[in-house]
Protein backbone atom coordinates (compact mmCIF):
# COMPACT_ATOMS: atom_id res chain seq x y z
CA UNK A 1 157.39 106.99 59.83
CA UNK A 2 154.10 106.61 58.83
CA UNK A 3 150.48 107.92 60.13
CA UNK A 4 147.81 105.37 60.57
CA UNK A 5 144.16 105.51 58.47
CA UNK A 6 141.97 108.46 60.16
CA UNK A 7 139.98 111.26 58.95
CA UNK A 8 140.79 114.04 61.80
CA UNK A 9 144.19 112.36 63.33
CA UNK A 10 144.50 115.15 66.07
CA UNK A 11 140.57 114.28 66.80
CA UNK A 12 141.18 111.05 67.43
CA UNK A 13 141.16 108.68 71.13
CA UNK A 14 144.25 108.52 71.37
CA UNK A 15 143.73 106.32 74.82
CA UNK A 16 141.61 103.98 72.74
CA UNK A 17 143.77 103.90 70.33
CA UNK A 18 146.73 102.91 72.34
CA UNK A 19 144.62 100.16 74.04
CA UNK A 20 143.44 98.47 70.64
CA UNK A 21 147.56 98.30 69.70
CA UNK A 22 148.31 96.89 73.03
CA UNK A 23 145.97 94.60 72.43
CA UNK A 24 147.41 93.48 69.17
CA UNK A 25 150.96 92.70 71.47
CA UNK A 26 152.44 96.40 70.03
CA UNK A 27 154.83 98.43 71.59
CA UNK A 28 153.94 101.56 71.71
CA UNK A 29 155.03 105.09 73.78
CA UNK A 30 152.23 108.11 74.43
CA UNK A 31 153.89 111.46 73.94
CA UNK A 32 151.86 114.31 75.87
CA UNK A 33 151.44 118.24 75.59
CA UNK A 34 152.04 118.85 79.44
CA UNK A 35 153.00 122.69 79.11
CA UNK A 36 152.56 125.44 76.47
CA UNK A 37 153.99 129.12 76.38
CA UNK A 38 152.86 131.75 73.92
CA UNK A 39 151.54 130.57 70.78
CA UNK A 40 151.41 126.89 70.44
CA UNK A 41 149.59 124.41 68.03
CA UNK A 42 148.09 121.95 70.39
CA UNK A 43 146.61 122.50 73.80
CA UNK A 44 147.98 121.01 77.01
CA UNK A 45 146.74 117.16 77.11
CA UNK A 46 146.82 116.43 73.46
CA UNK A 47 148.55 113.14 73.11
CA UNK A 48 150.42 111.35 70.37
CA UNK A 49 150.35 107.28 70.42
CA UNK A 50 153.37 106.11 68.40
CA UNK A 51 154.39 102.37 67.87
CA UNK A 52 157.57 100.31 67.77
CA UNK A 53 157.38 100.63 63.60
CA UNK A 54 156.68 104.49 63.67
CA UNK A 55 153.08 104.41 62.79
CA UNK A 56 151.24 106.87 65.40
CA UNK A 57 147.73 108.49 66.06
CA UNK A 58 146.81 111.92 67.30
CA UNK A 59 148.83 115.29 67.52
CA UNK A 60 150.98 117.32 69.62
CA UNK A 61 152.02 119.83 67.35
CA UNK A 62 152.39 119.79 63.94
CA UNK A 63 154.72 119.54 60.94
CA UNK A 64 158.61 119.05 62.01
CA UNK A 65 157.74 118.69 65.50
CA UNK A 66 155.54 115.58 65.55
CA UNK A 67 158.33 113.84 63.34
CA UNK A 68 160.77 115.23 65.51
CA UNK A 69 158.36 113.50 68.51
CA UNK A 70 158.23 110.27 66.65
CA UNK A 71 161.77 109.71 66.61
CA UNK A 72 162.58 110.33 70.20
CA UNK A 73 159.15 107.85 70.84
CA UNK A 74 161.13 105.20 68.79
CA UNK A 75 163.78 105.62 71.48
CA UNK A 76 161.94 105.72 74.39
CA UNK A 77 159.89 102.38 73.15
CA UNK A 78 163.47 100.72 72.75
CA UNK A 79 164.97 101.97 75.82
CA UNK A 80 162.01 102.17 78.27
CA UNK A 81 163.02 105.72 79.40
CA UNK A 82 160.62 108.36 79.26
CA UNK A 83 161.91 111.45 77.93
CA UNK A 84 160.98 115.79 78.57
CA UNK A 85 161.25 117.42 74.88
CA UNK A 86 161.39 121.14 74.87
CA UNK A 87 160.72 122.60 71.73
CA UNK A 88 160.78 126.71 71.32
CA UNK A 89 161.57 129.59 69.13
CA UNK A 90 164.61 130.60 71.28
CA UNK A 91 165.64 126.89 70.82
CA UNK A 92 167.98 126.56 67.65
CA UNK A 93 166.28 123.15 67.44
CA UNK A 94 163.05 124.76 66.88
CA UNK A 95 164.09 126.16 63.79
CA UNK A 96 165.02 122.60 62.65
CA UNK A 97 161.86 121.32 63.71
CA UNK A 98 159.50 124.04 62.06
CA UNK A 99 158.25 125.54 65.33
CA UNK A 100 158.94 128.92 64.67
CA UNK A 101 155.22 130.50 65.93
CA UNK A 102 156.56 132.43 68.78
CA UNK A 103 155.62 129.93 71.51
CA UNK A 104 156.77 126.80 73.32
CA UNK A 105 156.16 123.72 74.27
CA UNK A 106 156.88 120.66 76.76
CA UNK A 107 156.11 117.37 75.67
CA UNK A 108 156.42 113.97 77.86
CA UNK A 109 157.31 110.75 76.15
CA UNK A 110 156.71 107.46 78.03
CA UNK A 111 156.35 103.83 77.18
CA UNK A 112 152.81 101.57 78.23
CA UNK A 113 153.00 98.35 78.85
């Protein structure tokens, strides 16, 4: 797993982004923030472009989670299934993950062609 070249990664176009790697003929999946509870790192509509070879752009959350979100990505991109991640402090996962701020959030994973 591996995060491209960029100064402020959860700054960047993600859309553009995406669009220059399709270009290129790479397979990529766009995670997005669709629903937050509580405290929570990134804002609903912050977006994470992720390729076939685990490079990605932009930021859903943070730490644990975003690696966490890179490896389901990697799944969806092979599969063509978009995915619903849940990720909270209630969640034992969230412990694993590093998302232990108090809040949670929802995060949709689907391929573009």
């Amino acid at each position: 797993m591996s995060r491209t070249q960029s100064d402020t990664p959860a700054d960047r176009d993600v859309i553009a982004i995406a669009e220059q790697w399709l270009q290129k003929g790479r397979r990529i999946a766009i995670a997005t923030v669709i629903e937050t509870w509580g405290s929570a790192p990134r804002p609903v509509g912050s977006q994470l472009v992720v390729d076939a070879d685990g490079a990605f752009e932009g930021s859903v959350s943070g730490g644990c989670v975003e690696g966490a979100v890179v490896a389901e990505a990697a799944d969806v991109i092979a599969n063509g299934r978009p995915r619903l991640l849940e990720f909270g402090v209630a969640d034992e996962t969230a412990w694993q993950v590093g998302l232990s701020c108090g809040g949670r959030i929802a995060i949709y994973v689907e391929t573009v062609v």
